[in-house]
N, C-alpha and C. Protein backbone atom coordinates (compact mmCIF):
# COMPACT_ATOMS: atom_id res chain seq x y z
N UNK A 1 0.97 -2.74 -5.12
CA UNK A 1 -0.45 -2.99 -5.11
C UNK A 1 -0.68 -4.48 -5.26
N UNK A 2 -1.96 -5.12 -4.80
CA UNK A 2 -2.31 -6.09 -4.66
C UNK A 2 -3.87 -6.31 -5.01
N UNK A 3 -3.84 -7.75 -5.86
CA UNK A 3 -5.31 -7.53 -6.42
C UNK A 3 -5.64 -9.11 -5.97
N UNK A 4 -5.91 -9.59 -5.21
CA UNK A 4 -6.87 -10.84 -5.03
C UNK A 4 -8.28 -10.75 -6.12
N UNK A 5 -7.94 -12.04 -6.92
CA UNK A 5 -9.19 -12.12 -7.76
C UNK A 5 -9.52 -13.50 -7.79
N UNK A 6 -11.01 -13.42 -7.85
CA UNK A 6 -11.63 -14.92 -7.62
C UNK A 6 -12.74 -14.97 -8.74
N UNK A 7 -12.69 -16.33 -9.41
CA UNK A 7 -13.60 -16.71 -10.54
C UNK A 7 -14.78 -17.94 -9.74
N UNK A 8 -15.97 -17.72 -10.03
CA UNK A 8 -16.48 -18.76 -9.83
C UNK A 8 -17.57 -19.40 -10.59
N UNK A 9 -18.20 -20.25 -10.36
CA UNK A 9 -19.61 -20.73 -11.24
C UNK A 9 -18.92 -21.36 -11.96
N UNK A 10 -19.91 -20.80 -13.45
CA UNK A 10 -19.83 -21.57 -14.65
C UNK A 10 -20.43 -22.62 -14.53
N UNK A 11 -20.58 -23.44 -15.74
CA UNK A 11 -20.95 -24.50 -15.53
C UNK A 11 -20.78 -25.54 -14.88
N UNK A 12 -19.47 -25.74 -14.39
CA UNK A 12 -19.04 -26.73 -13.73
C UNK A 12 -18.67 -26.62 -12.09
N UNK A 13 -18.64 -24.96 -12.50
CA UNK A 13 -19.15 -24.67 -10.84
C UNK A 13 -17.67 -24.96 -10.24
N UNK A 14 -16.53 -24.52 -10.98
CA UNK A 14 -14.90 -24.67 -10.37
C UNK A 14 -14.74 -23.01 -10.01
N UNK A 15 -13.71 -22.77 -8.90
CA UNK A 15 -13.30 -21.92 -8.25
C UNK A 15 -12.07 -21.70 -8.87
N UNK A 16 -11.63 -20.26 -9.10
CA UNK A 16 -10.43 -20.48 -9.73
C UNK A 16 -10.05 -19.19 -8.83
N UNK A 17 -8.84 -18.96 -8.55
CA UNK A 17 -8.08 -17.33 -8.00
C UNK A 17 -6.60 -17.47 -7.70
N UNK A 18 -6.45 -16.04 -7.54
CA UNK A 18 -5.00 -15.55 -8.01
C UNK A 18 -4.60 -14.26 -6.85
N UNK A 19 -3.43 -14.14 -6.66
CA UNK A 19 -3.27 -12.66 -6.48
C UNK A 19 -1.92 -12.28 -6.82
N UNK A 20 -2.17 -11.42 -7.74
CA UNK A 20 -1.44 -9.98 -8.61
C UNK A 20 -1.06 -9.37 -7.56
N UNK A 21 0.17 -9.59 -7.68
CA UNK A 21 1.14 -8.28 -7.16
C UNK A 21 1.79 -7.38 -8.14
N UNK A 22 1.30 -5.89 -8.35
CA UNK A 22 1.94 -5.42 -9.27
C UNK A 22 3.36 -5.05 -9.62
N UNK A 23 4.07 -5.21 -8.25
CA UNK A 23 6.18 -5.06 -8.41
C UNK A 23 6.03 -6.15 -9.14
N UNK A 24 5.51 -7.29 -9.35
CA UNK A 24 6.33 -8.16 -10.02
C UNK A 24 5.29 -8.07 -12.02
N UNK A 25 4.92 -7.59 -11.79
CA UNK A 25 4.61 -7.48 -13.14
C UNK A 25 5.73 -6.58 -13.65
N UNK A 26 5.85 -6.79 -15.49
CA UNK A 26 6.82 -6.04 -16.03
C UNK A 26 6.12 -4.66 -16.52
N UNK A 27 6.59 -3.52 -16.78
CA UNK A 27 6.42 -1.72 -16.79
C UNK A 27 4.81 -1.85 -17.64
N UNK A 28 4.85 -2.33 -18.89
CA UNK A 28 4.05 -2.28 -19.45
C UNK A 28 2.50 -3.25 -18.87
N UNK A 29 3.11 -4.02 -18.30
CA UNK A 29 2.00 -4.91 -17.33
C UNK A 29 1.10 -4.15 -16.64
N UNK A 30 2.10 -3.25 -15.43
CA UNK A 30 1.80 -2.16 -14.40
C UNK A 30 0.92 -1.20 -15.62
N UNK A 31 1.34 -0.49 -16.27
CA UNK A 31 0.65 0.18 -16.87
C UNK A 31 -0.50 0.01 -17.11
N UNK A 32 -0.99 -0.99 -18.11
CA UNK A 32 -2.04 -1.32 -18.16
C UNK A 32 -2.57 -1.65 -17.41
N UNK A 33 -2.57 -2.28 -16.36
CA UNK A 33 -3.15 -2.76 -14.95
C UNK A 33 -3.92 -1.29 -14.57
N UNK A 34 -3.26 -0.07 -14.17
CA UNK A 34 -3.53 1.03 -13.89
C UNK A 34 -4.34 1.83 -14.59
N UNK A 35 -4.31 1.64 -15.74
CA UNK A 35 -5.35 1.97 -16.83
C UNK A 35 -6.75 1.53 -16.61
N UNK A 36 -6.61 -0.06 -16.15
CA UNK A 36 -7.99 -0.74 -16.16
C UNK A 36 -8.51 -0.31 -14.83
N UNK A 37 -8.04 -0.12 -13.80
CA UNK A 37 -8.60 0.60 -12.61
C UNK A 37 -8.68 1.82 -12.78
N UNK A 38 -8.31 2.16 -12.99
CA UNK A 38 -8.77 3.95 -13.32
C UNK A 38 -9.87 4.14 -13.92
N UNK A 39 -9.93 3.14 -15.66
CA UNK A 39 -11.62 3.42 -15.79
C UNK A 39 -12.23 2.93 -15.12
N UNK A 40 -12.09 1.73 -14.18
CA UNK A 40 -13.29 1.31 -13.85
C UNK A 40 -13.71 2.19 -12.24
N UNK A 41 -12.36 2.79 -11.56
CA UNK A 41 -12.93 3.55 -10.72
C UNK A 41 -13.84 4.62 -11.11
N UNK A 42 -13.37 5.45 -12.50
CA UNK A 42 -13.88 6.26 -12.97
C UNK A 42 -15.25 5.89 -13.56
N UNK A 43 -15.50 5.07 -13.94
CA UNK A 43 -16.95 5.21 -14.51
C UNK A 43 -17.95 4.36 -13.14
N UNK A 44 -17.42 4.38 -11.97
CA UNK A 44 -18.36 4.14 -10.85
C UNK A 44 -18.46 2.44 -10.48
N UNK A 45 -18.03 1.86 -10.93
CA UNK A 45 -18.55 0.03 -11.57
C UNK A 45 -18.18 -0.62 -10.09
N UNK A 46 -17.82 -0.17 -8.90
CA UNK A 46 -17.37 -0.84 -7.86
C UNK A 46 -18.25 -2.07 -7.41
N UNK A 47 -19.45 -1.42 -7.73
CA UNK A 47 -20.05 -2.65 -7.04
C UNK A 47 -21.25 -2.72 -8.16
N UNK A 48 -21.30 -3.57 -9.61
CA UNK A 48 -22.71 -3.85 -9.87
C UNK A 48 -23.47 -4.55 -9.29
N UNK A 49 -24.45 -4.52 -9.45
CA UNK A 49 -25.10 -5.68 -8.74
C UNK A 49 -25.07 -7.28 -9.54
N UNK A 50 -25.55 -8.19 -8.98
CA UNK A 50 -25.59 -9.40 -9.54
C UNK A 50 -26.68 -9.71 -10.33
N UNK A 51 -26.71 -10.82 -11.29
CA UNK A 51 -27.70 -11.12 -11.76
C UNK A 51 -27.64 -12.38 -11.65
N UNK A 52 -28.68 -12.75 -10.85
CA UNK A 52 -28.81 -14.41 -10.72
C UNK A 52 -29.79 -14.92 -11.39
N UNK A 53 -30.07 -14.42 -12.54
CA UNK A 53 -30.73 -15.13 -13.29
C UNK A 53 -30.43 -16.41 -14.47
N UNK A 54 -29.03 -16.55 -14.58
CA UNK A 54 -28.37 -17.97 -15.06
C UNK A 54 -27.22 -18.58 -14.01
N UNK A 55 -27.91 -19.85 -13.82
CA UNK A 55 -26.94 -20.72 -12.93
C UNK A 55 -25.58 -20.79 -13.29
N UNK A 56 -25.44 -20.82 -14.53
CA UNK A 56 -24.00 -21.10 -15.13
C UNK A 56 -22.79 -19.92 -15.59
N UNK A 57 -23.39 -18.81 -14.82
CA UNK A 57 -22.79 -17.46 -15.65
C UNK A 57 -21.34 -17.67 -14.45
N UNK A 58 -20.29 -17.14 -14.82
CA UNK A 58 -19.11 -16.79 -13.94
C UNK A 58 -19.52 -15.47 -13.06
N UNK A 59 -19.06 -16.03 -11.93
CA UNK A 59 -19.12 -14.66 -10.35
C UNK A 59 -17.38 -14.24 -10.15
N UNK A 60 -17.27 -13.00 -10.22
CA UNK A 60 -16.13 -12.33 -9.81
C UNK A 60 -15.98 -11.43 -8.74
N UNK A 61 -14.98 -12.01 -7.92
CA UNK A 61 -14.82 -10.78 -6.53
C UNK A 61 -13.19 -10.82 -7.16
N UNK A 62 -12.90 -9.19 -6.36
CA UNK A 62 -12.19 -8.71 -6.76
C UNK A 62 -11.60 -7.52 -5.72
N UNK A 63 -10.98 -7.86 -5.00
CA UNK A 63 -10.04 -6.83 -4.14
C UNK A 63 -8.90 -6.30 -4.50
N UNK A 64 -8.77 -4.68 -4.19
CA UNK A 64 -7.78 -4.31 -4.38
C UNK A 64 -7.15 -3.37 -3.50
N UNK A 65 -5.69 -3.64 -3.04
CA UNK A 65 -5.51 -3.16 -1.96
C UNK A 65 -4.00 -2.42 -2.28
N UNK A 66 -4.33 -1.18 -2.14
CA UNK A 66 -3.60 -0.14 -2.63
C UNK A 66 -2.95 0.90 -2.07
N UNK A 67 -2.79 1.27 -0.18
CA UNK A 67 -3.33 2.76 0.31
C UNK A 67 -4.34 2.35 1.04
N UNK A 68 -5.57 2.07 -0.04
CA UNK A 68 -6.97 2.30 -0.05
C UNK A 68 -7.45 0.90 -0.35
N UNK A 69 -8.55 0.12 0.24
CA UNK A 69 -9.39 -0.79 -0.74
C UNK A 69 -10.46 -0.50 -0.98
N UNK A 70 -10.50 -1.55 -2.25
CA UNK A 70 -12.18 -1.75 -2.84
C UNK A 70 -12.31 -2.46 -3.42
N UNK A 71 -13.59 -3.09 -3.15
CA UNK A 71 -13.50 -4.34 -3.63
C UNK A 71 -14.96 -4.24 -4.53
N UNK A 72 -15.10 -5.42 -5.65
CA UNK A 72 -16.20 -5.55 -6.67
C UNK A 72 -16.36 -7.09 -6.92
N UNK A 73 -17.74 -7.08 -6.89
CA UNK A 73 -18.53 -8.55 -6.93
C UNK A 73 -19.12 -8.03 -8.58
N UNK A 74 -18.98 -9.12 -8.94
CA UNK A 74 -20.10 -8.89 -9.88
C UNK A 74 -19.88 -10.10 -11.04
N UNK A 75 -21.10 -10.55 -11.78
CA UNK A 75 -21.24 -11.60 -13.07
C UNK A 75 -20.69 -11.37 -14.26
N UNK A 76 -20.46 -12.18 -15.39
CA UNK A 76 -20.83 -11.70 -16.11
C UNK A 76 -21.73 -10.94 -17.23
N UNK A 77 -22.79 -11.01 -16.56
CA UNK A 77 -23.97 -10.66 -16.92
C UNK A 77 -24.14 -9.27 -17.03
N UNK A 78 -23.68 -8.80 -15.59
CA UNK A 78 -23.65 -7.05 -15.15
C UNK A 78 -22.62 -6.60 -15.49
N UNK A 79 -21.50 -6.60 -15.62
CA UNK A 79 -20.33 -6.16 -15.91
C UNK A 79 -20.26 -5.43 -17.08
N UNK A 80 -19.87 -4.03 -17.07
CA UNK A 80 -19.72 -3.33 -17.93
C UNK A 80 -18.15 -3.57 -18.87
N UNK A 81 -18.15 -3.19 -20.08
CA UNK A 81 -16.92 -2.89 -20.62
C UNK A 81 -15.47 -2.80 -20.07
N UNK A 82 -15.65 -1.82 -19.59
CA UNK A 82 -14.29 -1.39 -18.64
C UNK A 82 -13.85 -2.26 -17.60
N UNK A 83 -14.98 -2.87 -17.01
CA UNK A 83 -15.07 -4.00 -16.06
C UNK A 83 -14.27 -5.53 -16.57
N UNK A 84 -14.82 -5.56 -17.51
CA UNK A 84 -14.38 -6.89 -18.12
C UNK A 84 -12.78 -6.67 -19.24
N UNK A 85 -12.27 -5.38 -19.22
CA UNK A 85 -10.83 -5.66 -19.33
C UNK A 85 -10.05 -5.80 -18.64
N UNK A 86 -10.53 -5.20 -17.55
CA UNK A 86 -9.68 -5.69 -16.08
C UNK A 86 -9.58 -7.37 -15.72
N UNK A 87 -10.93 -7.66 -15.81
CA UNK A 87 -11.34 -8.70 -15.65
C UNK A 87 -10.23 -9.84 -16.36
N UNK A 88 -10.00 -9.16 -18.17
CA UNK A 88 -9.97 -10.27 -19.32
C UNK A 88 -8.27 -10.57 -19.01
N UNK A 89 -7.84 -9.28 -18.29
CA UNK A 89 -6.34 -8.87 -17.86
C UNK A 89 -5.82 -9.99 -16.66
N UNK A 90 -6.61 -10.11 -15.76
CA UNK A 90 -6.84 -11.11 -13.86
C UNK A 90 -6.63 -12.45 -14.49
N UNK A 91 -7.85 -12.92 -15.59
CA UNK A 91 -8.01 -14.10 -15.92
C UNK A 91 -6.69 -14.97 -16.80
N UNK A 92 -5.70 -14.11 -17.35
CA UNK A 92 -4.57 -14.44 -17.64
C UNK A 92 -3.75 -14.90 -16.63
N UNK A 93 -4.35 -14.34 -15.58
CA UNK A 93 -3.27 -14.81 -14.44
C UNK A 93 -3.37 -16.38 -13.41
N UNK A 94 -4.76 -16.97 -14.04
CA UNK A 94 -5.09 -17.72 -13.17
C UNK A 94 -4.19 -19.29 -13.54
């Protein structure tokens, strides 16, 4: 599996991204990785919507290509729970 993830905004308005390949993560890596997509497929979160109501908030896209893709945009603003461990998981990688 493959996860292209992209950070943007913030205040300074820098671009940051990565892409996760999960063979090369170690067992427990994969694991958790799989965990965080599962809830977040499961509780629906594919696509929140945005909130552009602060210039400075971070924007996340997020592809994942598996079989299957799907991909999720979203702030930190909208981002649910489950969303943002995946998220807190990507951002280690950058």
């Amino acid at each position: 599996m493959k996860i292209k993830f992209e950070r943007s905004g913030g205040f300074a308005g820098i671009t940051n991204s990565c892409v996760v390949n999960s063979e090369q993560l170690s067992s427990d890596e994969q694991k958790h990785l799989q965990e965080f997509l599962r809830d977040v497929e499961n509780k629906k979160t594919e696509n929140p919507s945005l909130n552009s109501g602060r210039n400075d908030c971070f924007q996340y896209k997020i592809l994942v290509e598996d079989g299957k893709k799907f991909a999720i945009t979203t702030d930190e603003l909208a981002m649910d729970p489950n969303l943002r461990s995946l998220i807190d998981f990507l951002e280690t990688r950058l």
